[in-house]
PDB file of N, CA and C in Angstrom:
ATOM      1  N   UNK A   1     152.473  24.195  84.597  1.00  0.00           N
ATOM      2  CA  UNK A   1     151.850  25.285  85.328  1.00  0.00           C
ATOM      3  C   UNK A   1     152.868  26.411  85.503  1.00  0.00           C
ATOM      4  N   UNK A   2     152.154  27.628  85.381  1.00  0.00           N
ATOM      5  CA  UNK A   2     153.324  28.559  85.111  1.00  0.00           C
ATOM      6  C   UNK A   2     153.830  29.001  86.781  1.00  0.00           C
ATOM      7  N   UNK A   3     154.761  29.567  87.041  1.00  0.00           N
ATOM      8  CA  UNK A   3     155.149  30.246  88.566  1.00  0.00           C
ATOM      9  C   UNK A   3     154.521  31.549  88.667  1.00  0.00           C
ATOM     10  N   UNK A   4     153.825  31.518  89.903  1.00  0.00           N
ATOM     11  CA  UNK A   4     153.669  32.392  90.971  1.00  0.00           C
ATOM     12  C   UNK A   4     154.480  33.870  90.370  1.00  0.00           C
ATOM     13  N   UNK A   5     153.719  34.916  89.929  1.00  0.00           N
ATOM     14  CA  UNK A   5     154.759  36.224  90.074  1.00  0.00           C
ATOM     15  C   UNK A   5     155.263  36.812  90.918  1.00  0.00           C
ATOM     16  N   UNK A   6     156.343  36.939  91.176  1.00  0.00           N
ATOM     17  CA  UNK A   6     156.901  37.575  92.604  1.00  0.00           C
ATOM     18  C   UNK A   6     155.645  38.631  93.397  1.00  0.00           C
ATOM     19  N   UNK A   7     155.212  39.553  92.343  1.00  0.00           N
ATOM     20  CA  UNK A   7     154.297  40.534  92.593  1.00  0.00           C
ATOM     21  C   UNK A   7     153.130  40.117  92.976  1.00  0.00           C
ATOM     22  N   UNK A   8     152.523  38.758  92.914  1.00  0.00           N
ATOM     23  CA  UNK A   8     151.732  38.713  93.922  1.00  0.00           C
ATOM     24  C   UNK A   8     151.602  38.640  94.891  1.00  0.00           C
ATOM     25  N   UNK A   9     152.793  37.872  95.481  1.00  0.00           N
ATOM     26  CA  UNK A   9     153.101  37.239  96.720  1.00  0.00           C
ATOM     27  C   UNK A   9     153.556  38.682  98.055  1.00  0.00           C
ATOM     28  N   UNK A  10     154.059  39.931  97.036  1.00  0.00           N
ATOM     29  CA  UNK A  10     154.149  41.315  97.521  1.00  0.00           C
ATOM     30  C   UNK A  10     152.400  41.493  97.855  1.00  0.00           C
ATOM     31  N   UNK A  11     151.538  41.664  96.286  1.00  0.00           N
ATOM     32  CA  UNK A  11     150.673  42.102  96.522  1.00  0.00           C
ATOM     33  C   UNK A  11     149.689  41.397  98.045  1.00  0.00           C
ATOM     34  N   UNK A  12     149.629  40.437  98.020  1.00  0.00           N
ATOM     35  CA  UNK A  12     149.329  39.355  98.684  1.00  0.00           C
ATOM     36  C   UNK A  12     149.644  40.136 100.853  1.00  0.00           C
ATOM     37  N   UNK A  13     151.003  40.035 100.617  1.00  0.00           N
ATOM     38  CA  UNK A  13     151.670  40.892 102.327  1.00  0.00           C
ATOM     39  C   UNK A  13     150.949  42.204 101.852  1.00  0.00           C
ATOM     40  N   UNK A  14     151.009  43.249 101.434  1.00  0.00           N
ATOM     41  CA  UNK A  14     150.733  44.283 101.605  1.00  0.00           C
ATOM     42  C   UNK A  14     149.444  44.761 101.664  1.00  0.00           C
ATOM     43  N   UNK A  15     148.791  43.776 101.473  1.00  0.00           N
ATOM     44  CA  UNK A  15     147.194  43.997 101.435  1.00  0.00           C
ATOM     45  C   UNK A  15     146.982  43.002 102.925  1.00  0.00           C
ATOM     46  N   UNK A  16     147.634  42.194 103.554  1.00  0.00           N
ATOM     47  CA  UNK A  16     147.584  41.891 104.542  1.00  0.00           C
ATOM     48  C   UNK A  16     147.779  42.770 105.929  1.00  0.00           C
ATOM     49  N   UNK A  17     149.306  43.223 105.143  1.00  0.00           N
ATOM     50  CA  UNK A  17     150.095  44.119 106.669  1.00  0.00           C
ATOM     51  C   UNK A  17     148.968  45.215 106.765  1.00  0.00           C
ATOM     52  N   UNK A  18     148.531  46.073 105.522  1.00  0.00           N
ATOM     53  CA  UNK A  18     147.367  46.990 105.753  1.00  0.00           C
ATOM     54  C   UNK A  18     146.217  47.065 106.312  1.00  0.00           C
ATOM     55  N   UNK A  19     145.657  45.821 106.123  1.00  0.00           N
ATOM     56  CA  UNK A  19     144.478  45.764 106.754  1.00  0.00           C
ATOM     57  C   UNK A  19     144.679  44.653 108.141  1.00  0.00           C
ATOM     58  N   UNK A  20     146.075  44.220 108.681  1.00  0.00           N
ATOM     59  CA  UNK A  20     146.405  43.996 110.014  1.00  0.00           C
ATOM     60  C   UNK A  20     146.105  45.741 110.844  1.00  0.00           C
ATOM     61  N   UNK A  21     146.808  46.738 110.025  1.00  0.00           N
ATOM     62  CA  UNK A  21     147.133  47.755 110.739  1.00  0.00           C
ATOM     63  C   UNK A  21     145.636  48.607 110.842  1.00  0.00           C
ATOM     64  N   UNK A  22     144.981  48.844 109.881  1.00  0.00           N
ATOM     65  CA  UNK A  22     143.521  49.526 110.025  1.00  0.00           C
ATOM     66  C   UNK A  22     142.833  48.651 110.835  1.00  0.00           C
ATOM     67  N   UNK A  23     142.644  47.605 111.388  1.00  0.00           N
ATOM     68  CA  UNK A  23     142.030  46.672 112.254  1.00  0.00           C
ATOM     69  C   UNK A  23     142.697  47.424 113.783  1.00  0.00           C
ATOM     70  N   UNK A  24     143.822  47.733 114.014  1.00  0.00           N
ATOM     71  CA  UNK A  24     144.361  48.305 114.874  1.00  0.00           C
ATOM     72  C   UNK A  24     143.959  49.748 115.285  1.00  0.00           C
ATOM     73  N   UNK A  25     143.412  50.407 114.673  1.00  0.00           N
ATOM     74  CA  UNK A  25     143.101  52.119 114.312  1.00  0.00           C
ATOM     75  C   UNK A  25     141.712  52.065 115.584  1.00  0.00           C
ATOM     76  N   UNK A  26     142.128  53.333 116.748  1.00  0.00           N
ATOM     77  CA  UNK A  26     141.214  52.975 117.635  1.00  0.00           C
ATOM     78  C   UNK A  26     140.265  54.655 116.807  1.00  0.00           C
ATOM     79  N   UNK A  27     139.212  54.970 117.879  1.00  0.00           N
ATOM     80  CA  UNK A  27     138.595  55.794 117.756  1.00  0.00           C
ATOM     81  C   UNK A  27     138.977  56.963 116.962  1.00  0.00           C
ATOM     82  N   UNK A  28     140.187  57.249 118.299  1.00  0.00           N
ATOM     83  CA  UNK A  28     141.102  58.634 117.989  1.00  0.00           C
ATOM     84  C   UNK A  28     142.040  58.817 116.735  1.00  0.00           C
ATOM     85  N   UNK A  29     141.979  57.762 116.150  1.00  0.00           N
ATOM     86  CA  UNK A  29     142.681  57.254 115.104  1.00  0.00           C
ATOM     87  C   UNK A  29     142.226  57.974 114.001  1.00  0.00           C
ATOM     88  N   UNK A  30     141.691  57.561 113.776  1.00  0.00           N
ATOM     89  CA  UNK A  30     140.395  58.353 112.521  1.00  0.00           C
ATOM     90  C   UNK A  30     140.123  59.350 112.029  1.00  0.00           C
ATOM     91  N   UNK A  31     140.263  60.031 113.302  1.00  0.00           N
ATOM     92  CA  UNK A  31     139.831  61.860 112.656  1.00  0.00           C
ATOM     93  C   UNK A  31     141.589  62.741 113.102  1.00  0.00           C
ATOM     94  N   UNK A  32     142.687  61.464 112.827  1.00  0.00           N
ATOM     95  CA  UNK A  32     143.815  62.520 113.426  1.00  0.00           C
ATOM     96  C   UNK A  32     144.390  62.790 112.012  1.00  0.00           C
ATOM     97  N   UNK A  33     145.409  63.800 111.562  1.00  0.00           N
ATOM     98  CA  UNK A  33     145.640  64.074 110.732  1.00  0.00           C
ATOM     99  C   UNK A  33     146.700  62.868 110.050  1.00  0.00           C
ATOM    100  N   UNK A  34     146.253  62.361 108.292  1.00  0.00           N
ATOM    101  CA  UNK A  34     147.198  61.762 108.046  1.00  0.00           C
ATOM    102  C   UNK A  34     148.438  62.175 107.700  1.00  0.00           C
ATOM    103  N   UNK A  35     149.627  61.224 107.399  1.00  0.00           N
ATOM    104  CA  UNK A  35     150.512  62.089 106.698  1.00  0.00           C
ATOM    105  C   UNK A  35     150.488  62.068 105.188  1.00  0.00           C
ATOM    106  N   UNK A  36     149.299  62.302 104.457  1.00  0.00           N
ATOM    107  CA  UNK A  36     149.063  63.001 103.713  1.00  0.00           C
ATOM    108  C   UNK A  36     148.710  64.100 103.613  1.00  0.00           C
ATOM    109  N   UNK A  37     149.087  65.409 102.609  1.00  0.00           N
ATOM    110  CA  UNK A  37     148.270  66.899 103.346  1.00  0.00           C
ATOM    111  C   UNK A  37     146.743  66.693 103.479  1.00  0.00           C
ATOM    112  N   UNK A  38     146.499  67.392 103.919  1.00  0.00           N
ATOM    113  CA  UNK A  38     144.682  67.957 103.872  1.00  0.00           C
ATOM    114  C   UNK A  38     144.028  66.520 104.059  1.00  0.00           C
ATOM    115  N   UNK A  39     144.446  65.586 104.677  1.00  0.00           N
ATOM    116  CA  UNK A  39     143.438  64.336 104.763  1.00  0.00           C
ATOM    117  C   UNK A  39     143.613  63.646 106.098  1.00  0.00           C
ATOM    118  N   UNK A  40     142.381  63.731 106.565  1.00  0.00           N
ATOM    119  CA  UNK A  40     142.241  62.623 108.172  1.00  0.00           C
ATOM    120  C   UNK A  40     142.944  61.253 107.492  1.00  0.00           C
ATOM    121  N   UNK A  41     143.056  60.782 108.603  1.00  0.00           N
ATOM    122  CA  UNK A  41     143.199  59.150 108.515  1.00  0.00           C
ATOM    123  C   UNK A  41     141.648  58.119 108.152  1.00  0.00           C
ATOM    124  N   UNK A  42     140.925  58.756 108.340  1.00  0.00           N
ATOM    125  CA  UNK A  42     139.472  58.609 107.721  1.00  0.00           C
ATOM    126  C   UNK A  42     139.390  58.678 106.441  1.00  0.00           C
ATOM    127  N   UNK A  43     139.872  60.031 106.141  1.00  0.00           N
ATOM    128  CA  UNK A  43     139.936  60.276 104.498  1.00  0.00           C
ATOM    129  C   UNK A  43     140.860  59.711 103.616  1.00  0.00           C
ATOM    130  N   UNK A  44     141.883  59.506 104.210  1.00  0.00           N
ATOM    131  CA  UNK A  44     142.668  58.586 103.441  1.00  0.00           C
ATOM    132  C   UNK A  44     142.397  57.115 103.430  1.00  0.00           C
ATOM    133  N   UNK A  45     141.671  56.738 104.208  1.00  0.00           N
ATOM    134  CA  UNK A  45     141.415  55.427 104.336  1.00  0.00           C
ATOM    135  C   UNK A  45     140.389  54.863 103.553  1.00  0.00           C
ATOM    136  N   UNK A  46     139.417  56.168 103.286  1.00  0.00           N
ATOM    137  CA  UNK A  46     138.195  56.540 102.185  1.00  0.00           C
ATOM    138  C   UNK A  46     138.888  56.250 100.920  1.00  0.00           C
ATOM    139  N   UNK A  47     140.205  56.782 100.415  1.00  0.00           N
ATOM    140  CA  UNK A  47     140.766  56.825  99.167  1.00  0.00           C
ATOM    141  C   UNK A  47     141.043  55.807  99.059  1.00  0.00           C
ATOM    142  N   UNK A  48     141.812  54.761  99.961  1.00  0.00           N
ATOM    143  CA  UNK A  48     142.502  53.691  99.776  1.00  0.00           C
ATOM    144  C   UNK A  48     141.646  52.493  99.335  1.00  0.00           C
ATOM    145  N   UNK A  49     140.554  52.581  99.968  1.00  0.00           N
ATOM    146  CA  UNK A  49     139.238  51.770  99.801  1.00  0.00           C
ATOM    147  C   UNK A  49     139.086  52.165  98.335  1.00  0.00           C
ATOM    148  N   UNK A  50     138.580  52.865  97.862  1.00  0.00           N
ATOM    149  CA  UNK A  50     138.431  53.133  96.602  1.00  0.00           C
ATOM    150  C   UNK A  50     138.978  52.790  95.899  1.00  0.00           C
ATOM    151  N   UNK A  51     140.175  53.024  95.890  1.00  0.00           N
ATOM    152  CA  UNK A  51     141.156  52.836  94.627  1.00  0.00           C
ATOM    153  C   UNK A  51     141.518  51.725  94.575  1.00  0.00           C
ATOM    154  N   UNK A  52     141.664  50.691  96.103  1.00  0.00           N
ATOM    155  CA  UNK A  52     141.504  49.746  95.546  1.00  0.00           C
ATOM    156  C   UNK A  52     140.571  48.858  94.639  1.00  0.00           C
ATOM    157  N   UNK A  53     139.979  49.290  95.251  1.00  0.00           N
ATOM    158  CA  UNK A  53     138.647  48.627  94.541  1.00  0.00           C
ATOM    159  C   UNK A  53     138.559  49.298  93.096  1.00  0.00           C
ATOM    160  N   UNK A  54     138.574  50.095  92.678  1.00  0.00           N
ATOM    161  CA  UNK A  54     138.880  50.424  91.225  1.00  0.00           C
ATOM    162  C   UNK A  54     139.944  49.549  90.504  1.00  0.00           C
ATOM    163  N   UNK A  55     140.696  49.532  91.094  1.00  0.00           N
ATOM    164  CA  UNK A  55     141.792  48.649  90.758  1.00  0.00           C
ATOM    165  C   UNK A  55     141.299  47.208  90.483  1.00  0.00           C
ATOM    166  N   UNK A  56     140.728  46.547  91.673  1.00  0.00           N
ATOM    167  CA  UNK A  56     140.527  44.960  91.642  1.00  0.00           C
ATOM    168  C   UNK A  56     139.380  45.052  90.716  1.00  0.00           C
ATOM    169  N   UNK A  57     138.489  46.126  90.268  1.00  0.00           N
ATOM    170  CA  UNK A  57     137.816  45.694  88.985  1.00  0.00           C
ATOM    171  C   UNK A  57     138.338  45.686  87.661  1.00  0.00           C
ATOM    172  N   UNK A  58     139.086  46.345  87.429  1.00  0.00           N
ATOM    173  CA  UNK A  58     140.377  46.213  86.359  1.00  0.00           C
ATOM    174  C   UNK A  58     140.555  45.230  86.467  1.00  0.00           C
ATOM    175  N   UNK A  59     141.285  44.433  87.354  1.00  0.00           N
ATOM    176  CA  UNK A  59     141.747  43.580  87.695  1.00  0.00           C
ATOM    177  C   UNK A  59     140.758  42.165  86.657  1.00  0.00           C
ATOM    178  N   UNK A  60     140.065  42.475  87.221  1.00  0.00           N
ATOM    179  CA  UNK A  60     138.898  41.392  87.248  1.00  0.00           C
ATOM    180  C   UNK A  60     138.321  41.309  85.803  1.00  0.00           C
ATOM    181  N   UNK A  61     138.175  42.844  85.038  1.00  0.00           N
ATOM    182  CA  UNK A  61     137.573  42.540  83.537  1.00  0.00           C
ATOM    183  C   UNK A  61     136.078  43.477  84.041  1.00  0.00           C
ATOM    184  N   UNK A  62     135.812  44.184  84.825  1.00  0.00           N
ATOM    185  CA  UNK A  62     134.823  44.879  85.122  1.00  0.00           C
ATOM    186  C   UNK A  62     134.794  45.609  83.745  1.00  0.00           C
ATOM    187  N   UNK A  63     133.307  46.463  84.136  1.00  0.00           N
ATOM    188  CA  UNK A  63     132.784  47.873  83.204  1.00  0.00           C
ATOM    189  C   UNK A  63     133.710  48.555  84.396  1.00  0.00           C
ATOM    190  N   UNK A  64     134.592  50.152  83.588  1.00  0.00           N
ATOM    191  CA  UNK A  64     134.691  50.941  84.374  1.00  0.00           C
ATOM    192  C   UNK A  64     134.024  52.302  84.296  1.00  0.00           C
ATOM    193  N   UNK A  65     133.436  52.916  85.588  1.00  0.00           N
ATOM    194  CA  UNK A  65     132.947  54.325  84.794  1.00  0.00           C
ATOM    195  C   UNK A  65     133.880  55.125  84.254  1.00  0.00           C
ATOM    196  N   UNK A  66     133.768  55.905  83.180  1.00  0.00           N
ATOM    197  CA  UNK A  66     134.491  56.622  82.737  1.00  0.00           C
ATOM    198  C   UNK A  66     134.784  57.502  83.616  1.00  0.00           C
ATOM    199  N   UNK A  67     133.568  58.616  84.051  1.00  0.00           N
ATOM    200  CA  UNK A  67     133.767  59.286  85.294  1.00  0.00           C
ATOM    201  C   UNK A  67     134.411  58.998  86.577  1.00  0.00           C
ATOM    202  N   UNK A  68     134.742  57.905  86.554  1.00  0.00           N
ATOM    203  CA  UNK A  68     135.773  57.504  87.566  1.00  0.00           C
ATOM    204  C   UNK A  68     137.267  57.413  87.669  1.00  0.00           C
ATOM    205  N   UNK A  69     137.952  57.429  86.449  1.00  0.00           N
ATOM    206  CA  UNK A  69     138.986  57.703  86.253  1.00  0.00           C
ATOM    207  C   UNK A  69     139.199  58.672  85.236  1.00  0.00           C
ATOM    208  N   UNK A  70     140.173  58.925  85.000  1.00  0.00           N
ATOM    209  CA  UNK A  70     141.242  60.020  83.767  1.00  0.00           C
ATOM    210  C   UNK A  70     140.893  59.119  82.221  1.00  0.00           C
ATOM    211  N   UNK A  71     141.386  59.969  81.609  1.00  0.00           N
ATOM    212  CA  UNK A  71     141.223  59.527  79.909  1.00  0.00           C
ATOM    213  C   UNK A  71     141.829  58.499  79.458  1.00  0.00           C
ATOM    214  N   UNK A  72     143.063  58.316  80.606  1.00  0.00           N
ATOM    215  CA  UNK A  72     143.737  57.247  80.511  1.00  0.00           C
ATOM    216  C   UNK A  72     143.395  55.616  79.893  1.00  0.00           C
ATOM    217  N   UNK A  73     143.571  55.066  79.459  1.00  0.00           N
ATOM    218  CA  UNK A  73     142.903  53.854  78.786  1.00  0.00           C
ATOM    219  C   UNK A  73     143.971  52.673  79.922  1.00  0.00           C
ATOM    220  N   UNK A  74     142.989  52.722  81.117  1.00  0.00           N
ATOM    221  CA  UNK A  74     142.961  51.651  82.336  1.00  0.00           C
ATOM    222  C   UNK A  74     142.533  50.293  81.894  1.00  0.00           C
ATOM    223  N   UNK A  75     142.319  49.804  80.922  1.00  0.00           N
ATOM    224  CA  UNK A  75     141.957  48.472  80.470  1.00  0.00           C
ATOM    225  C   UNK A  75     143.116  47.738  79.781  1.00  0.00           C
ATOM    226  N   UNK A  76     143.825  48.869  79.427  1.00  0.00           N
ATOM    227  CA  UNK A  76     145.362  47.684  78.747  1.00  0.00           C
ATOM    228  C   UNK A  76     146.321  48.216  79.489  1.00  0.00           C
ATOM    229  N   UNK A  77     146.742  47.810  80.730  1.00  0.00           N
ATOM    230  CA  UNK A  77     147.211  47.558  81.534  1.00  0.00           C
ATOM    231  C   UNK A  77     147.121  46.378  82.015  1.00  0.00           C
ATOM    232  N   UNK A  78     148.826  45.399  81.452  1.00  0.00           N
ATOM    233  CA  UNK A  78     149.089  44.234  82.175  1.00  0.00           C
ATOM    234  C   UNK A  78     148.756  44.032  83.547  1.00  0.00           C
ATOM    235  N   UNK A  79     148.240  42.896  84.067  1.00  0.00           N
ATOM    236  CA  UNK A  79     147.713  42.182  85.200  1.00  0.00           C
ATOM    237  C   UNK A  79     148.680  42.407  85.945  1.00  0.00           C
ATOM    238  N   UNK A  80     150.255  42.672  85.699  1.00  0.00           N
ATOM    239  CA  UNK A  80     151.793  41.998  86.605  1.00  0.00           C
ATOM    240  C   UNK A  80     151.899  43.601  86.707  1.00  0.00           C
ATOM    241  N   UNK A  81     151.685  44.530  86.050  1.00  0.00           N
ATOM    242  CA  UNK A  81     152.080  45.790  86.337  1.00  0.00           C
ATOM    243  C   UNK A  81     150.578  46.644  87.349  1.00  0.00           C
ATOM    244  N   UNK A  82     149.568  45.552  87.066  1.00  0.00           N
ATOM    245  CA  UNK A  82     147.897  46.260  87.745  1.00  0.00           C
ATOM    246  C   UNK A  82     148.951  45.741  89.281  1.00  0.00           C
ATOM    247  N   UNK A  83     149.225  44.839  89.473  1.00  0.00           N
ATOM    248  CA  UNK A  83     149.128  44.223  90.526  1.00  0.00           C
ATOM    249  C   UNK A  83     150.310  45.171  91.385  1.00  0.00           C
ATOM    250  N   UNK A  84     151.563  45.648  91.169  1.00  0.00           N
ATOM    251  CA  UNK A  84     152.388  46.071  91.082  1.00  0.00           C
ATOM    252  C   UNK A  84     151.770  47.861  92.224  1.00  0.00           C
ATOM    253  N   UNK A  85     151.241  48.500  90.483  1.00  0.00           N
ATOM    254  CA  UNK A  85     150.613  49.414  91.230  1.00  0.00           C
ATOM    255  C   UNK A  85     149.115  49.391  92.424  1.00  0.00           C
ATOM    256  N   UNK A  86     148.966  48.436  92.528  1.00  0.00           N
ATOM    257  CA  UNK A  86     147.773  48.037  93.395  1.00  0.00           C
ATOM    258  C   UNK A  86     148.600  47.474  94.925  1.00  0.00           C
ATOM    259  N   UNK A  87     149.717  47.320  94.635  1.00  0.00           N
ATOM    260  CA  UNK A  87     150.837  46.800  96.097  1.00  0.00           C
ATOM    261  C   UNK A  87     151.316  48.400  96.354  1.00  0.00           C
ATOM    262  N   UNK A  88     152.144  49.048  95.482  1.00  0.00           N
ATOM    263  CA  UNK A  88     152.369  50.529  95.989  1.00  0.00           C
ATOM    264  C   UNK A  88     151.235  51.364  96.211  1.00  0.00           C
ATOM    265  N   UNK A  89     149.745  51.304  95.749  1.00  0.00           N
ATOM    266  CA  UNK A  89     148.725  51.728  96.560  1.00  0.00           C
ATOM    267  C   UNK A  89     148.471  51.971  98.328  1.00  0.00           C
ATOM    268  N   UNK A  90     148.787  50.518  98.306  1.00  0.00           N
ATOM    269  CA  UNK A  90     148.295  50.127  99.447  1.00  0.00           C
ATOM    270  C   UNK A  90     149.490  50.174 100.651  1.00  0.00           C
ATOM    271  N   UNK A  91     150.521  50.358 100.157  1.00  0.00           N
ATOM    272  CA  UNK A  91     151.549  50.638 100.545  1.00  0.00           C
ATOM    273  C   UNK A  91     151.990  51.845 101.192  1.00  0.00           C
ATOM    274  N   UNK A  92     151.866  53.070  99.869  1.00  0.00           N
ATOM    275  CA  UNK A  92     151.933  54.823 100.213  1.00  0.00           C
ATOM    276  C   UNK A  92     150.693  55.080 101.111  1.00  0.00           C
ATOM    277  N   UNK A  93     149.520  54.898 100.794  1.00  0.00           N
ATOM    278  CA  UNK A  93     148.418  55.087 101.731  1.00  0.00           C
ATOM    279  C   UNK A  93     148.593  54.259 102.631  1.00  0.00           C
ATOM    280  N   UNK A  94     148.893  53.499 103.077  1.00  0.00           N
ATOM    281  CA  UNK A  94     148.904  52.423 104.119  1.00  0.00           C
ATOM    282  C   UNK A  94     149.933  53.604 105.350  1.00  0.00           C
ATOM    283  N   UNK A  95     150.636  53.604 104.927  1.00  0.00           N
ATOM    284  CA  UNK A  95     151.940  54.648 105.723  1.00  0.00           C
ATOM    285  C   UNK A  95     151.157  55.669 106.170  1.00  0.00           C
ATOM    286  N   UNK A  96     150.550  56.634 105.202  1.00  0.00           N
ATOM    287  CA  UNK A  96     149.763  57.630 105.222  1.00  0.00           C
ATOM    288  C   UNK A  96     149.181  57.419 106.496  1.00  0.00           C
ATOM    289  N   UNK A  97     148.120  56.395 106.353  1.00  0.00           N
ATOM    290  CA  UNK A  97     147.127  56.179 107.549  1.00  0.00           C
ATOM    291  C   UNK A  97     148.233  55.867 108.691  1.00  0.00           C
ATOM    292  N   UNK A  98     148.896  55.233 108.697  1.00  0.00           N
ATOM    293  CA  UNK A  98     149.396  54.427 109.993  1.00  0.00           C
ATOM    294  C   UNK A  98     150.174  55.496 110.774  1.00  0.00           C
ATOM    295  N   UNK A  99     150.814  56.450 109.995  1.00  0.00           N
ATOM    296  CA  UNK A  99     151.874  57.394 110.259  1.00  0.00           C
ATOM    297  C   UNK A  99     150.933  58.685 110.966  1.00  0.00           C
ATOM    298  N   UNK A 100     149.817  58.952 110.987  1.00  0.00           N
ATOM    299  CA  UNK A 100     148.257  59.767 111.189  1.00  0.00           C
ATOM    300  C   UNK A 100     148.206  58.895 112.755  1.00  0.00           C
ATOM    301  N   UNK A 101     147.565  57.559 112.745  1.00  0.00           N
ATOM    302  CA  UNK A 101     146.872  57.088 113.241  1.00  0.00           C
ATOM    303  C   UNK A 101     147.773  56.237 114.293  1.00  0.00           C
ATOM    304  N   UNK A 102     149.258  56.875 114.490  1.00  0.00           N
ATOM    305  CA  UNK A 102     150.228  56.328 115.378  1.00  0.00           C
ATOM    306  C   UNK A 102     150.301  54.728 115.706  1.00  0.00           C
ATOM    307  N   UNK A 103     149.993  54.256 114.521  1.00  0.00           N
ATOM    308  CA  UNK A 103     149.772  52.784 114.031  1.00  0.00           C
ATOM    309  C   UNK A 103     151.085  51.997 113.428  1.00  0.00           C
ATOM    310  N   UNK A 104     151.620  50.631 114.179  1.00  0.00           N
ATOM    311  CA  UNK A 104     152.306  50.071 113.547  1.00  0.00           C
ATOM    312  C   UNK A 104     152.939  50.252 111.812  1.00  0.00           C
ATOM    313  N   UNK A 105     153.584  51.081 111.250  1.00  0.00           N
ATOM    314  CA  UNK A 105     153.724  51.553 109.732  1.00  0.00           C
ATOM    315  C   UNK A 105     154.927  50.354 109.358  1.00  0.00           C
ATOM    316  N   UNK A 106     154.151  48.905 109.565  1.00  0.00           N
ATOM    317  CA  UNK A 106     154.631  48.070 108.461  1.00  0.00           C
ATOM    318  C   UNK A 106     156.250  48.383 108.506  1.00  0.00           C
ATOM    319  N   UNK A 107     156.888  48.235 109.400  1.00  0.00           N
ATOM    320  CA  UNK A 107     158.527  48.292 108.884  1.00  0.00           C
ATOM    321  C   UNK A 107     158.376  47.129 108.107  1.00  0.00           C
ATOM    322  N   UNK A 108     158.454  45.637 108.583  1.00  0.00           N
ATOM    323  CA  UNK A 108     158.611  44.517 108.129  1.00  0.00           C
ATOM    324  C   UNK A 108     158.781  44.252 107.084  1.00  0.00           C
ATOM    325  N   UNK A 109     157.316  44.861 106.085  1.00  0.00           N
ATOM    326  CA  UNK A 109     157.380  44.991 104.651  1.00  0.00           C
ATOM    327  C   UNK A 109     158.072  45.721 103.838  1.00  0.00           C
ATOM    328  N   UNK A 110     158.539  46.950 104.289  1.00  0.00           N
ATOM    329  CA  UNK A 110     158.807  48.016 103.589  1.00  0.00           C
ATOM    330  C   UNK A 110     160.640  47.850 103.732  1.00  0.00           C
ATOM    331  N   UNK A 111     160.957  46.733 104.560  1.00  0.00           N
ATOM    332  CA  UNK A 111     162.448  46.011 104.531  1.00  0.00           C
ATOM    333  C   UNK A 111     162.495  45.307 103.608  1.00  0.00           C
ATOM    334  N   UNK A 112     161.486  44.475 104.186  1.00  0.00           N
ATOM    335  CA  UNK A 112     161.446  43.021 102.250  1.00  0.00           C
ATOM    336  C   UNK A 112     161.513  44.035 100.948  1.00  0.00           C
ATOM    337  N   UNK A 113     160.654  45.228 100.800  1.00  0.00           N
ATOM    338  CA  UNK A 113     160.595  45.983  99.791  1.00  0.00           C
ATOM    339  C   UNK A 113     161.928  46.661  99.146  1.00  0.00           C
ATOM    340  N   UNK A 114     162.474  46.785 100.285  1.00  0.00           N
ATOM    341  CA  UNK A 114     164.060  47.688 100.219  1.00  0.00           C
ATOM    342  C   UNK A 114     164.802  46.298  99.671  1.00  0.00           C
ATOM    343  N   UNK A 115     165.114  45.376 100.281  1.00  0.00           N
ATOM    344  CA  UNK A 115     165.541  44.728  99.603  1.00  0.00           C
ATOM    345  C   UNK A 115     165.327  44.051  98.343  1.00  0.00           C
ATOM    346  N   UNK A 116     164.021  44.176  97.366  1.00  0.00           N
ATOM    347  CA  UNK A 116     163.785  43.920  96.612  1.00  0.00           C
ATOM    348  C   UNK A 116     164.194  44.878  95.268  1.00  0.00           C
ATOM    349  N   UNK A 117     164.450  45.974  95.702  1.00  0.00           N
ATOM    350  CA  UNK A 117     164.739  47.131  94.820  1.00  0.00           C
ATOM    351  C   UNK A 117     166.049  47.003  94.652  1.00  0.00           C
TER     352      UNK A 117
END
């Protein structure tokens, strides 16, 4: 049986610590500005949803709409590098929102991360 890729076990916390922290996001949370430009913490949270989910159908062997992404050819893209960019997804937007929404911003992870680099 082959080993565990490091990158899941990332992907795995970071899709955790994120959606620990949006579970946290009260009312006022939502419509405050993220620290992304031009986007609530709503709206970024709109993107993050998305893209993941674009992602985990890749992931998965889905149809993708074309109209949904760039010209880019998103289907040959290794699983270890999908997974990779699907952890820094959730990661940069994750901050985004939390850093908006005066929300716990994941030090914990983003230490393990530092030290991984």
């Amino acid at each position: 049986m082959m080993a565990r890729p490091p990158v899941l076990s990332l992907l795995e916390q970071s899709y955790q610590d994120t959606a620990e922290m949006l579970g946290g996001i009260g009312d006022a949370g939502w419509v405050a500005q993220s620290g992304c430009a031009r986007w609530t913490v709503r709206q970024a949270g709109n993107h993050l949803g998305g893209a993941l989910g674009l992602l985990g159908g890749i992931a998965g062997g889905g149809a993708i709409d074309p109209s949904e992404v760039d010209a880019q050819r998103a289907a040959d893209i290794p699983g270890e590098r999908l997974a990779g960019i699907s952890s820094l997804e959730s990661l940069v937007h994750g901050w985004d929102i939390a850093s908006g929404a005066a929300a716990d911003p994941f030090t914990a992870l983003l230490g393990h991360l530092g030290r991984r680099a």
